[in-house]
Protein backbone atom coordinates (compact mmCIF):
# COMPACT_ATOMS: atom_id res chain seq x y z
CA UNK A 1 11.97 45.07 3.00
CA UNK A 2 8.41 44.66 2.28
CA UNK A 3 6.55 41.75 3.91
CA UNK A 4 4.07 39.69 2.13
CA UNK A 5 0.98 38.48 3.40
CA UNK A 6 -0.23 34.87 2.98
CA UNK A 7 -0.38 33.10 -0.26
CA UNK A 8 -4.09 33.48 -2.03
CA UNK A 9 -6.24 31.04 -1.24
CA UNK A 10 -7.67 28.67 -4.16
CA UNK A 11 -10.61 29.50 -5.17
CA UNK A 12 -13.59 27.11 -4.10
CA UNK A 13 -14.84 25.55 -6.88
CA UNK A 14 -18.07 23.90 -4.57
CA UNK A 15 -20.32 25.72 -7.28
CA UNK A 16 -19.48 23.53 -10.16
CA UNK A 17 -21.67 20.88 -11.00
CA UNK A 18 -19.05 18.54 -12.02
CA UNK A 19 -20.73 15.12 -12.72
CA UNK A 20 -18.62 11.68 -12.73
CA UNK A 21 -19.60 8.15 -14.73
CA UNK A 22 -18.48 5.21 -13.22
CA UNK A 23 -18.26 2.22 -15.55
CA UNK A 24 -18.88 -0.49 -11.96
CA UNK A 25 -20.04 -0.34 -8.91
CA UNK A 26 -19.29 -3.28 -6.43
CA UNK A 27 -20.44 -4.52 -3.19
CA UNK A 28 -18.47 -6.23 -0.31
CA UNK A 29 -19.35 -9.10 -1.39
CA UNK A 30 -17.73 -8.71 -4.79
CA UNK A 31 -14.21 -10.80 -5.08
CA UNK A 32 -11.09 -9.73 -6.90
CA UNK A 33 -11.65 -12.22 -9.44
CA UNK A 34 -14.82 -10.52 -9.71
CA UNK A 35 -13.96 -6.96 -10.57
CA UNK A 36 -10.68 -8.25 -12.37
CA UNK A 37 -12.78 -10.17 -15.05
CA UNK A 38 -15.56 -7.46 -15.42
CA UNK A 39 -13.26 -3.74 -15.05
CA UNK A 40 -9.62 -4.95 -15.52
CA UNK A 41 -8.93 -7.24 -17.89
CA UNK A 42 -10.68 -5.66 -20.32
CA UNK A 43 -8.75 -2.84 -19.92
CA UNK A 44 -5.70 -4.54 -20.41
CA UNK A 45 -6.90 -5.97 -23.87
CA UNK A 46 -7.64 -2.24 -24.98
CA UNK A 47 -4.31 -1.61 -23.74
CA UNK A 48 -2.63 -4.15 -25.66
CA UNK A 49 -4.86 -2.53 -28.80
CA UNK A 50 -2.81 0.72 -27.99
CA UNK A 51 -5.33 2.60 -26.01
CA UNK A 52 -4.16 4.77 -22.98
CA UNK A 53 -6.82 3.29 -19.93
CA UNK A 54 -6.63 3.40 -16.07
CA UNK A 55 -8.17 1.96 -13.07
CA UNK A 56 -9.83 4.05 -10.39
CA UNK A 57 -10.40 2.36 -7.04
CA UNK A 58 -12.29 4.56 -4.80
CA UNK A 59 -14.14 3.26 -1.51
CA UNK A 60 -13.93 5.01 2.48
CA UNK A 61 -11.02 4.12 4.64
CA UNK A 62 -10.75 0.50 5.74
CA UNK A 63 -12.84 -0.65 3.09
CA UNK A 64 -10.32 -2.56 1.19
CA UNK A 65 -8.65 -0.70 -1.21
CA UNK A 66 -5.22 -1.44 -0.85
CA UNK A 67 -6.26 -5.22 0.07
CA UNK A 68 -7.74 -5.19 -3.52
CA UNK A 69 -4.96 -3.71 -5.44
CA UNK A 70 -1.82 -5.15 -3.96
CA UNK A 71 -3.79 -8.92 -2.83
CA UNK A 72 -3.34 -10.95 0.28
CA UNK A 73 -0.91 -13.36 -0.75
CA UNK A 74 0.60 -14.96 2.81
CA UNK A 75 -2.80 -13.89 4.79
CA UNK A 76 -5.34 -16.55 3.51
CA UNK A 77 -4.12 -17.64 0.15
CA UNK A 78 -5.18 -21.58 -0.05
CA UNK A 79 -3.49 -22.05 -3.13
CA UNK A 80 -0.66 -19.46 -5.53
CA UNK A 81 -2.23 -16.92 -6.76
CA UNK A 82 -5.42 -17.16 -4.34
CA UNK A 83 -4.44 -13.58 -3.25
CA UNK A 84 -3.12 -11.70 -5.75
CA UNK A 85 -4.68 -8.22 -5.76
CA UNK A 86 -5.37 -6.47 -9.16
CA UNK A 87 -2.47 -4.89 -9.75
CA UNK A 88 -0.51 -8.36 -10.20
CA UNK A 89 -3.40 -9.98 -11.79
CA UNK A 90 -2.78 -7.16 -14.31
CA UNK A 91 0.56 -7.44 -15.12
CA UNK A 92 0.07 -11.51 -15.01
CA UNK A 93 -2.73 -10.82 -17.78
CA UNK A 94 -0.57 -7.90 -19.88
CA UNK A 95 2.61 -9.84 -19.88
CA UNK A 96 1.11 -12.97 -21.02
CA UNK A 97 -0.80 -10.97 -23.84
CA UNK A 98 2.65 -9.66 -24.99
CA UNK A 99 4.05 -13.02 -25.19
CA UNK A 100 0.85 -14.15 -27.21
CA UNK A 101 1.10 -11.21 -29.19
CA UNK A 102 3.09 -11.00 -32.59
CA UNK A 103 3.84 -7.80 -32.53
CA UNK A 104 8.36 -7.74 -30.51
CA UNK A 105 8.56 -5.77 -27.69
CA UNK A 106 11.28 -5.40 -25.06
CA UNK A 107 10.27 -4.73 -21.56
């Protein structure tokens, strides 16, 4: 039997001058509300409109991320809905727009 050597390594692509746009940029001091209203719920209109979109949170470890996303409901929340991260703010804001919306959907 004939042994095989190691799988080929993927090629580096560190020559490519890929460039990225990103629509925001926010500091620590920005607040979910904050980049909800400016990046998200727009979104979720277009999406309502039909449009494929998606959110990109991106930011080095322990900077917040998953704080942002998923909220802090239980931590420091003074009143409901205080800490909910984006991704319930989201769904709050799509499901509402279906309700609003003439068009019948099931979910």
């Amino acid at each position: 039997m004939q042994q095989r050597g190691p799988p080929p390594v993927a090629e580096s692509h560190a020559h490519r001058d890929d460039v990225y746009e990103l629509a925001y940029c926010y500091d620590a001091a920005a607040s979910t509300a904050d980049v909800f209203g400016r990046s998200v719920a727009p979104l979720v209109a277009k999406l309502l409109d039909g449009f494929n979109v998606n959110v990109i949170v991106l930011g080095a470890t322990g900077s917040g991320k998953a704080a942002l996303l998923e909220g802090t409901l239980g931590v420091d929340a003074e009143s409901a809905g205080a800490g909910d991260g984006l991704v319930h703010a989201a769904l709050t804001h799509l499901f509402d727009g279906l309700r609003r919306s003439s068009v019948k959907a099931r979910v």
